[in-house]
Protein backbone atom coordinates (compact mmCIF):
# COMPACT_ATOMS: atom_id res chain seq x y z
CA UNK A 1 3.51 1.22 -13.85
CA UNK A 2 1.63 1.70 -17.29
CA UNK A 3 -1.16 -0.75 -17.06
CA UNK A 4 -2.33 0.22 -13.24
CA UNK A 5 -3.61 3.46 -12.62
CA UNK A 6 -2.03 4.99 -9.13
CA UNK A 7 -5.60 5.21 -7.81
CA UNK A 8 -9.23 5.49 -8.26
CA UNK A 9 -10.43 9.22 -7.83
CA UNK A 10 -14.07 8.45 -7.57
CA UNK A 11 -13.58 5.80 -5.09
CA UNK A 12 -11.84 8.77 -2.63
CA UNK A 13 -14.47 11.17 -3.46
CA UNK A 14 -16.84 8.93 -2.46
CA UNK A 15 -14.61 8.29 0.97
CA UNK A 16 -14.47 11.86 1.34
CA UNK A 17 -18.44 11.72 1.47
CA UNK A 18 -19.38 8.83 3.18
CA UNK A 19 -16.53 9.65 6.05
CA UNK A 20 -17.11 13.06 6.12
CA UNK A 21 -15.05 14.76 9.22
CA UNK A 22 -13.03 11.41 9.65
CA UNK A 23 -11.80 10.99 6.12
CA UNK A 24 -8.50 13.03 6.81
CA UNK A 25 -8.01 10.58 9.93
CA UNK A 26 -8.44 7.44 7.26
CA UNK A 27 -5.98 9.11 5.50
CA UNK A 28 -3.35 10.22 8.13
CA UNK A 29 -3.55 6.52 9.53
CA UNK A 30 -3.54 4.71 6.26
CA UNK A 31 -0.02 6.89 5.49
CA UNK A 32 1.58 5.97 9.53
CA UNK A 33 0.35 2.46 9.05
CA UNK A 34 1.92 1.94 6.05
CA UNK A 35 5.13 3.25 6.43
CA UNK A 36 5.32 0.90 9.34
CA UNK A 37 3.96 -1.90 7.11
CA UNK A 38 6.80 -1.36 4.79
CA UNK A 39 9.08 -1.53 7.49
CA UNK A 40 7.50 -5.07 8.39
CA UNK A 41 7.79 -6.39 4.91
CA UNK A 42 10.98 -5.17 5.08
CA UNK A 43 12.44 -6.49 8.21
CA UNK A 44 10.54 -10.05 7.08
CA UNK A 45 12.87 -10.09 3.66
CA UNK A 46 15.66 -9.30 6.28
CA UNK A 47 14.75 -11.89 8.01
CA UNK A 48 14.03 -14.78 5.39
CA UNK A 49 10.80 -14.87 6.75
CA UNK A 50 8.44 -15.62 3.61
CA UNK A 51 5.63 -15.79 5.67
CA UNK A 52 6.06 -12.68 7.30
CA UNK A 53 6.29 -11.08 3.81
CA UNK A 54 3.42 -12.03 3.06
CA UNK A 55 1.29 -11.01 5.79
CA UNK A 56 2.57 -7.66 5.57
CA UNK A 57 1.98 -7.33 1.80
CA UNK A 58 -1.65 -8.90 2.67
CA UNK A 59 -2.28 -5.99 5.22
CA UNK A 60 -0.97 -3.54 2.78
CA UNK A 61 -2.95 -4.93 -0.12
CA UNK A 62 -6.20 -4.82 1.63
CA UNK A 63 -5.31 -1.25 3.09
CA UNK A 64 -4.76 0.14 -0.20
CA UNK A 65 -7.53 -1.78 -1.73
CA UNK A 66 -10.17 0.39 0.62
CA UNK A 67 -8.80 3.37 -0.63
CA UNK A 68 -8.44 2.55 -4.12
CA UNK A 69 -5.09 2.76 -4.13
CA UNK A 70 -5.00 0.37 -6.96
CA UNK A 71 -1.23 0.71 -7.86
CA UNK A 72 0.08 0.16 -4.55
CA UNK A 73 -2.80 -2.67 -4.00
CA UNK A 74 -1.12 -4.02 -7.47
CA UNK A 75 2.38 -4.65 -5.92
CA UNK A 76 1.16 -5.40 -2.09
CA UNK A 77 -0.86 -8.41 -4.16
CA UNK A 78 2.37 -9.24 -6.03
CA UNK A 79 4.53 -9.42 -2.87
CA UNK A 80 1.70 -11.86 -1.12
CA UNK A 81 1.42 -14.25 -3.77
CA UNK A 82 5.42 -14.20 -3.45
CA UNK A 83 5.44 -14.69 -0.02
CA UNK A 84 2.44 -17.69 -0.71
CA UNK A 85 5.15 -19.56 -2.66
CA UNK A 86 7.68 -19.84 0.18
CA UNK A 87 10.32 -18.08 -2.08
CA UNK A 88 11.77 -15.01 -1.50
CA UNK A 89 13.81 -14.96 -4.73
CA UNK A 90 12.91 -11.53 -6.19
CA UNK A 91 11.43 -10.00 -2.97
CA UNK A 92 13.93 -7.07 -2.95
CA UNK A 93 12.43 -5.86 -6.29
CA UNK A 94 8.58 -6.24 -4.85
CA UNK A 95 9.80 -4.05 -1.62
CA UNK A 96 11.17 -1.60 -4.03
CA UNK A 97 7.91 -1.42 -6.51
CA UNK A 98 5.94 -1.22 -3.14
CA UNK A 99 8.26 1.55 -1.83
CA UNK A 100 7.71 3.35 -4.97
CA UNK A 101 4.34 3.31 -5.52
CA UNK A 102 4.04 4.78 -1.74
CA UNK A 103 6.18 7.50 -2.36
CA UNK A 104 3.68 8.22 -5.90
CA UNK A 105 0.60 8.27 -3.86
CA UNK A 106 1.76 9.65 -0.81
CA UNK A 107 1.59 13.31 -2.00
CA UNK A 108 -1.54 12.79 -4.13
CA UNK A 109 -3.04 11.70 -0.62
CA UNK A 110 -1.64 14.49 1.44
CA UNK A 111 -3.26 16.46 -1.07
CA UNK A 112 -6.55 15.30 -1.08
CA UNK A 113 -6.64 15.98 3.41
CA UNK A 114 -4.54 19.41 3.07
CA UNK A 115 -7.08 20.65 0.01
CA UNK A 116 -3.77 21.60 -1.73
């Protein structure tokens, strides 16, 4: 997406800093939890479930938001104010963007816990 950036670097440095030892655990459980919070919003679209949707894209939103994950945060918030409305005309596509902005940040955070 052109007009969000993927993430805010200074906003993990300063994680790295403030959570010293325990930032890679932040990390690992903000990538398990969110795979399985994909899953959810996934299973709620499966399931018609609009306000399921959007509790799951809520959760992921404020996940992401902590790290400055501000792309993923961008379609999480998207997918909530989707699943506000009651209409899940459309939700396929905000699963997908979510998907995808995972699978952009997922190796940037990797990086940042295996110093590669």
């Amino acid at each position: 997406m052109s007009e969000t950036a993927l993430y805010e670097p200074a906003m993990l440095a300063e994680l790295r800093t403030v959570m010293e030892e325990d930032f890679t655990l932040l990390v690992e459980t903000f990538l398990t939890d969110t795979q399985t919070r994909i899953r959810s919003i996934s299973e709620a679209l499966q399931q018609g479930d609009a306000d399921a949707f959007r509790r799951a894209c809520h959760s992921l939103k404020g996940s992401a938001s902590n790290l400055g994950l501000t792309e993923l945060e961008h379609f999480a918030r998207r997918g909530e104010e989707m699943g506000h409305s009651g209409s899940l005309d459309g939700a396929g596509e905000r699963l997908d963007e979510i998907s995808a902005a995972f699978s952009r940040i997922e190796p940037v955070l990797k990086a940042e816990i295996t110093g590669s």
